[in-house]
C-alpha atoms as a PDB file:
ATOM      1  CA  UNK A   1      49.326 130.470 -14.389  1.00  0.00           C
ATOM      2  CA  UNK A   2      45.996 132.087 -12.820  1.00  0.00           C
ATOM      3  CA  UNK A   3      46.034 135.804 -14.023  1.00  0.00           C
ATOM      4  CA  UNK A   4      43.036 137.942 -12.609  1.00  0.00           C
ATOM      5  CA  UNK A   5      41.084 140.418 -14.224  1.00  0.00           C
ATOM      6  CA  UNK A   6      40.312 143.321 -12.165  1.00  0.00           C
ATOM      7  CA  UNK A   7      38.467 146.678 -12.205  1.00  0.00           C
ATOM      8  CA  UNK A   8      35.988 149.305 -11.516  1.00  0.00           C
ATOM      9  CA  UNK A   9      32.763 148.078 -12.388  1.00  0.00           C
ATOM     10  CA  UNK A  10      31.622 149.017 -15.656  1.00  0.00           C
ATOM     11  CA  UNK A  11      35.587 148.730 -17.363  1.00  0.00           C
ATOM     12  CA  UNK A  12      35.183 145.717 -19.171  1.00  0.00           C
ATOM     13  CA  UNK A  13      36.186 143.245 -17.337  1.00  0.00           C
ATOM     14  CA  UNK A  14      33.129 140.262 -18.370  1.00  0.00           C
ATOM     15  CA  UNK A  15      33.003 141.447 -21.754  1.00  0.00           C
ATOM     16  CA  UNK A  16      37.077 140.766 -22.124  1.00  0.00           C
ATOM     17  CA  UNK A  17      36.594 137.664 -19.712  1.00  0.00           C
ATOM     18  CA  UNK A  18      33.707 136.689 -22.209  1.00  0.00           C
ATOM     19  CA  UNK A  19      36.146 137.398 -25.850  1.00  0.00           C
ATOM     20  CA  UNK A  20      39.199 135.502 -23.697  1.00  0.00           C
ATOM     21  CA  UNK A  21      36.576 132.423 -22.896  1.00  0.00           C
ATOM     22  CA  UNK A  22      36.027 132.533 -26.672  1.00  0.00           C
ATOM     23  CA  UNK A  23      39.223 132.121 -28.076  1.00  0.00           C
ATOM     24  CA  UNK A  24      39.678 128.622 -25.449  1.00  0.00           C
ATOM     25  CA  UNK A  25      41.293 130.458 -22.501  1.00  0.00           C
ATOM     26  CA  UNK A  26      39.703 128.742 -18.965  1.00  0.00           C
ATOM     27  CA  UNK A  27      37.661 131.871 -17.488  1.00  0.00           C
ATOM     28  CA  UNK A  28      35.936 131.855 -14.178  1.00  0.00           C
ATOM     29  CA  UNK A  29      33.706 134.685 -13.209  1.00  0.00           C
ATOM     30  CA  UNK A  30      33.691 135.520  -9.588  1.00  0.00           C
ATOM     31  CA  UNK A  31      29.858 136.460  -9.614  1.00  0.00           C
ATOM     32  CA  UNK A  32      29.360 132.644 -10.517  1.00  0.00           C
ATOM     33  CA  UNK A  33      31.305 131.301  -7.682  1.00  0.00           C
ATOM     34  CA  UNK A  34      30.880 134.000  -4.736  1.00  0.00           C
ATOM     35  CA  UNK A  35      27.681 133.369  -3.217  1.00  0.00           C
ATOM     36  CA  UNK A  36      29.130 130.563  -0.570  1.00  0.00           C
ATOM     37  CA  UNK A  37      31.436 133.578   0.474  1.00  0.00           C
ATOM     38  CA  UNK A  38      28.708 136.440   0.535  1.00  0.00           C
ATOM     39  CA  UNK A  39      28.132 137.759   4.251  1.00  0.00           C
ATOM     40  CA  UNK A  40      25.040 139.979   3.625  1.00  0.00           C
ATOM     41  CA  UNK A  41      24.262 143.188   1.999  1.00  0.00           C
ATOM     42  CA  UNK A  42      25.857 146.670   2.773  1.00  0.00           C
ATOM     43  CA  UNK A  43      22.547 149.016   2.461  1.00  0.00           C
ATOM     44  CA  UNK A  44      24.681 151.989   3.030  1.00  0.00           C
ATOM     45  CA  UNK A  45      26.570 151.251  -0.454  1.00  0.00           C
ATOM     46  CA  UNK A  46      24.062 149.030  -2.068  1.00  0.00           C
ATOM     47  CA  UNK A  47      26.987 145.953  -2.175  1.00  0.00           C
ATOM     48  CA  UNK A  48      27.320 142.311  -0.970  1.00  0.00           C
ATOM     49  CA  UNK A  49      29.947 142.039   1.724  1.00  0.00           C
ATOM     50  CA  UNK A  50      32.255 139.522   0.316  1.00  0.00           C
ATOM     51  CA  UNK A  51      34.752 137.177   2.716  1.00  0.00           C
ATOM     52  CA  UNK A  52      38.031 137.918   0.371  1.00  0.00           C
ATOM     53  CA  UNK A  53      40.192 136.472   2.820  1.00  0.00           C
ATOM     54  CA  UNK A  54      38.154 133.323   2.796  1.00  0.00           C
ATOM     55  CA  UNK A  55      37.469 132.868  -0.825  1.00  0.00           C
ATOM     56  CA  UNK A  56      41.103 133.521  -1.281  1.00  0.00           C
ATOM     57  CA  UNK A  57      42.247 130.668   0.990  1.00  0.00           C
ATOM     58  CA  UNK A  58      39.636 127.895  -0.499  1.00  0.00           C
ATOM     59  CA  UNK A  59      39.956 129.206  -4.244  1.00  0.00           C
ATOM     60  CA  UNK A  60      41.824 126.564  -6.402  1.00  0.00           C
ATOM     61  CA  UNK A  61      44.616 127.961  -8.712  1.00  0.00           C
ATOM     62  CA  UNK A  62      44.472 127.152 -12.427  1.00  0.00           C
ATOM     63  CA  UNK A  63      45.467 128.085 -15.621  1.00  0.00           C
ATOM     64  CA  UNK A  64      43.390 130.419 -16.957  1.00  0.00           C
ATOM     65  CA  UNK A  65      41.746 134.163 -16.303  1.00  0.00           C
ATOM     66  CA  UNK A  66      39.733 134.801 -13.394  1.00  0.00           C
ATOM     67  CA  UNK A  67      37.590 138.145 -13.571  1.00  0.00           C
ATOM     68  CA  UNK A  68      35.907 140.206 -11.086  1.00  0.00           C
ATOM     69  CA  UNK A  69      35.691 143.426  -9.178  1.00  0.00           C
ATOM     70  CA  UNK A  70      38.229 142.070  -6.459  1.00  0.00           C
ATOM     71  CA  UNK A  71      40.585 139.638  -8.405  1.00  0.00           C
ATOM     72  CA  UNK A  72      43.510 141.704  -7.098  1.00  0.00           C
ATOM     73  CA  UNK A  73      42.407 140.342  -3.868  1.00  0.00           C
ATOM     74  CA  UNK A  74      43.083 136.619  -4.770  1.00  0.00           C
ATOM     75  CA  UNK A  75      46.045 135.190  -4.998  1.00  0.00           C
ATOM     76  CA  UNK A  76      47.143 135.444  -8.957  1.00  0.00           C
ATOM     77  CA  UNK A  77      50.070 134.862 -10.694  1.00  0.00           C
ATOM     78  CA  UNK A  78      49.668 138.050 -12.122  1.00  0.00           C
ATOM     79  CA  UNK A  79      46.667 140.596 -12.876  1.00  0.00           C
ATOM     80  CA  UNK A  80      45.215 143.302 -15.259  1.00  0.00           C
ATOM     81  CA  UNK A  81      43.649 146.293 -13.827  1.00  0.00           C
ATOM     82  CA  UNK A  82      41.277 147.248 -16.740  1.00  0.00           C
ATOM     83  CA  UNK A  83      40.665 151.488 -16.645  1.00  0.00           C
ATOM     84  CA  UNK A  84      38.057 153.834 -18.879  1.00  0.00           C
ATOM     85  CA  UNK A  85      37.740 157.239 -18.897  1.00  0.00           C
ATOM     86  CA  UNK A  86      35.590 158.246 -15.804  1.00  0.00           C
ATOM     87  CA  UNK A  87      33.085 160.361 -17.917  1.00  0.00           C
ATOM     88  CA  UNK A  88      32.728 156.651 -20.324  1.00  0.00           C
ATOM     89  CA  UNK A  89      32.613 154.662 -17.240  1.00  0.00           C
ATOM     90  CA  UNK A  90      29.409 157.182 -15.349  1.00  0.00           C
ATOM     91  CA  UNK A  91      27.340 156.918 -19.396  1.00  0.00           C
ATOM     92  CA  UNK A  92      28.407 152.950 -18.870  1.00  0.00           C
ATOM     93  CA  UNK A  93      26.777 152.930 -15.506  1.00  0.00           C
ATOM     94  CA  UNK A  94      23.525 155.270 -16.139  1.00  0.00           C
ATOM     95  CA  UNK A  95      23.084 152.893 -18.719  1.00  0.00           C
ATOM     96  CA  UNK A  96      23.079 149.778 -16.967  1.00  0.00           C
ATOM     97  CA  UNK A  97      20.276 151.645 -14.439  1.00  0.00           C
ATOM     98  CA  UNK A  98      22.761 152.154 -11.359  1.00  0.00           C
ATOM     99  CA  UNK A  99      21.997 154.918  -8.756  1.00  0.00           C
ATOM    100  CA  UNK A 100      23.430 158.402  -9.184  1.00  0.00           C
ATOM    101  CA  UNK A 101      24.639 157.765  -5.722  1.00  0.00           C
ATOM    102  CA  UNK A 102      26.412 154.807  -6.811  1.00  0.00           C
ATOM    103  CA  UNK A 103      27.472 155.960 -10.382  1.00  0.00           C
ATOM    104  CA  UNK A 104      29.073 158.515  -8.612  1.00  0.00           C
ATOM    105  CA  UNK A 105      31.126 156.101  -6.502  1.00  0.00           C
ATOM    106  CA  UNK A 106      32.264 154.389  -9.244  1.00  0.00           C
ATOM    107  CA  UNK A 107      33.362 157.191 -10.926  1.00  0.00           C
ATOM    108  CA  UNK A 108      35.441 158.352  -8.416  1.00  0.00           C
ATOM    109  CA  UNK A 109      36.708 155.355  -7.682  1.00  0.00           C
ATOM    110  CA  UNK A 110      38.005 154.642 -10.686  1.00  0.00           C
ATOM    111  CA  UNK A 111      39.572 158.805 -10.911  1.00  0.00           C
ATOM    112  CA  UNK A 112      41.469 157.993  -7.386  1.00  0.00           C
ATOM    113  CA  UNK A 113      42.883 154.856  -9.106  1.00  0.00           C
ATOM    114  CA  UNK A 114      41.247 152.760  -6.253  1.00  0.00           C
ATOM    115  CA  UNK A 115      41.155 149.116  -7.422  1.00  0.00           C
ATOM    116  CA  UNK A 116      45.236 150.363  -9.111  1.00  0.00           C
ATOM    117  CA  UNK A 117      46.097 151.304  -5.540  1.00  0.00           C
ATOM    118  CA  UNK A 118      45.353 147.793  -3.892  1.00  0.00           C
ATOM    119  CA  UNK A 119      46.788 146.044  -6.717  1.00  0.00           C
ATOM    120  CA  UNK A 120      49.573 147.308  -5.934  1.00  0.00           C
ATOM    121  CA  UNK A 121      49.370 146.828  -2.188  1.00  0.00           C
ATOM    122  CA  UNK A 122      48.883 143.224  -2.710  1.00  0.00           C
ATOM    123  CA  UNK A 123      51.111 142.405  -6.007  1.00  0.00           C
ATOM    124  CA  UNK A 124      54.509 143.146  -7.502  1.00  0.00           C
ATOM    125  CA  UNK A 125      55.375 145.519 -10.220  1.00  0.00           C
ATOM    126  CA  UNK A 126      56.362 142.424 -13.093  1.00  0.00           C
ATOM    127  CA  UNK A 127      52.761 141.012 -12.493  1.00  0.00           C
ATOM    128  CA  UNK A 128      51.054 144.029 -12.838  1.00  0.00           C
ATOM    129  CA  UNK A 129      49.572 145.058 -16.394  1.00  0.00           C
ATOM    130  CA  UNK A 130      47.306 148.392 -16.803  1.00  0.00           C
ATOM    131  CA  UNK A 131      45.326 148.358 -19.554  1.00  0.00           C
ATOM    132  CA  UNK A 132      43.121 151.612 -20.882  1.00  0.00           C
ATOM    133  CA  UNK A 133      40.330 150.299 -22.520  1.00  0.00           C
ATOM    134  CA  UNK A 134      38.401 153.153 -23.800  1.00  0.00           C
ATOM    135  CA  UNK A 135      37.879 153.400 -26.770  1.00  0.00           C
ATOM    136  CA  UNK A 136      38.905 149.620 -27.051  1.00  0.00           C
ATOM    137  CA  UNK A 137      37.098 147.278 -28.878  1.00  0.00           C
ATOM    138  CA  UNK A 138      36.751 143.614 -26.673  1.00  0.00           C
ATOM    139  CA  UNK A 139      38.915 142.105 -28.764  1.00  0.00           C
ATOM    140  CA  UNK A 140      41.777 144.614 -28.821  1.00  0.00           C
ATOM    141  CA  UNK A 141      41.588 144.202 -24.931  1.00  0.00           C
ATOM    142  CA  UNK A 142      41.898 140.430 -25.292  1.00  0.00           C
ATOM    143  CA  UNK A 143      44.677 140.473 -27.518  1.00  0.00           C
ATOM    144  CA  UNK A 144      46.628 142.609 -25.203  1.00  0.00           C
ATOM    145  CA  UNK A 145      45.930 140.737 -22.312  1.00  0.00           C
ATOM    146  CA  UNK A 146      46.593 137.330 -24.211  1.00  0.00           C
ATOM    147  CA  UNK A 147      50.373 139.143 -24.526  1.00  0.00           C
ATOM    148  CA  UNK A 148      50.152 139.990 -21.184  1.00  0.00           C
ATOM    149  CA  UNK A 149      49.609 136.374 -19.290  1.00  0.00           C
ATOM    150  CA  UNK A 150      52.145 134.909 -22.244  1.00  0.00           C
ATOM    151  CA  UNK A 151      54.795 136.909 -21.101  1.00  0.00           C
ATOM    152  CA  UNK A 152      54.884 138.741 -24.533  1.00  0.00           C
ATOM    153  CA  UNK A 153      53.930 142.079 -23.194  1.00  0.00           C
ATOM    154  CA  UNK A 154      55.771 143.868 -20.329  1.00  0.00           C
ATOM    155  CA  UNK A 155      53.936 144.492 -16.984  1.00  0.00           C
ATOM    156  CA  UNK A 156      53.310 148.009 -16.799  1.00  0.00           C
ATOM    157  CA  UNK A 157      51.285 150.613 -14.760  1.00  0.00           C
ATOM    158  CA  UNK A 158      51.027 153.919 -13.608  1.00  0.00           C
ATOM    159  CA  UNK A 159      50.770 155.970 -16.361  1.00  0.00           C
ATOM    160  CA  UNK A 160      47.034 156.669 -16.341  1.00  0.00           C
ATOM    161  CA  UNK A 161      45.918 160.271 -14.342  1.00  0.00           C
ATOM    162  CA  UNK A 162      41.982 160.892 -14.186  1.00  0.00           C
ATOM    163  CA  UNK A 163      42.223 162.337 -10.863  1.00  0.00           C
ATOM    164  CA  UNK A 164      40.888 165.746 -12.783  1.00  0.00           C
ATOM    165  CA  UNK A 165      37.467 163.804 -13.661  1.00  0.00           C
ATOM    166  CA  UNK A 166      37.303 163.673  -8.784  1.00  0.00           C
ATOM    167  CA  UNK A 167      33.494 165.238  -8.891  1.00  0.00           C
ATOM    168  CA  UNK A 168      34.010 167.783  -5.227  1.00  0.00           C
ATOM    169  CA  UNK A 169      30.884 168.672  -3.678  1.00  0.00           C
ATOM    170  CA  UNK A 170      30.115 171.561  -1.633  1.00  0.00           C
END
């Protein structure tokens, strides 16, 4: 069973990907196999263009985790959309040097429950699993995604409301 790890950037999802890897779960990163699929850059929102649709058809099922911004987006058995706090996830971001532009983004991104949204466009409810990290350590996020993909730990969403953290502007 392929189970994806999706997510605003900045959630968790490597770092969990990473613990998972450690304990002998198969993990593929989709930064290590995208570049045959990238299309060029999109200077308006600093981002590769990806071909989803493509990567999707040629990507080989396995066993394992596979993590990455767009996971939802290829074809998984089931998948985890990993959330934080928006006001974590913008001191995540600053930290890692991203753009106020883009921090901002983010952050309201993951408020409007954006990558949640096309999860559940593309999957159904009993392979969908929601998982708050903040305030998680990595390995508390493993272990409830290693319940998750065995079945141990009910699929479950929905129940997470930032939309108060939405930044308006004038």
């Amino acid at each position: 069973m392929m189970c994806g790890i999706t997510g605003t950037p900045g959630t968790g999802k490597s770092t969990v990907a990473d613990e998972l890897a450690r304990r002998g779960h198969k993990v593929v990163h989709i930064s290590d196999i995208v570049q045959p699929y990238a299309l060029g850059k999109d200077p308006d929102r600093d981002t590769q263009v990806i071909d989803t649709d493509r990567m999707a058809d040629e990507l080989v099922p396995f066993d394992g985790f596979i993590e990455g911004h767009f996971a939802h987006l290829l074809p998984c058995d089931r998948i985890v959309v990993l959330r934080l706090r928006p006001d974590e996830l913008e001191k995540r971001l600053a930290a890692r040097g991203y753009a106020p532009e883009k921090i901002g983004e983010n952050r309201d991104a993951e408020a409007l429950d954006v990558c949640l949204i096309e999860t559940v466009d593309e999957y159904e409810p009993g392979e969908i699993f929601e998982l708050d990290t903040t305030g998680m350590t990595p390995a508390a996020c493993a272990d409830a995604i290693g319940q998750f993909y065995e079945g141990k730990t009910p699929a479950s969403f929905g129940n997470i409301d930032w939309s108060a953290f939405v930044e308006v502007t004038p």
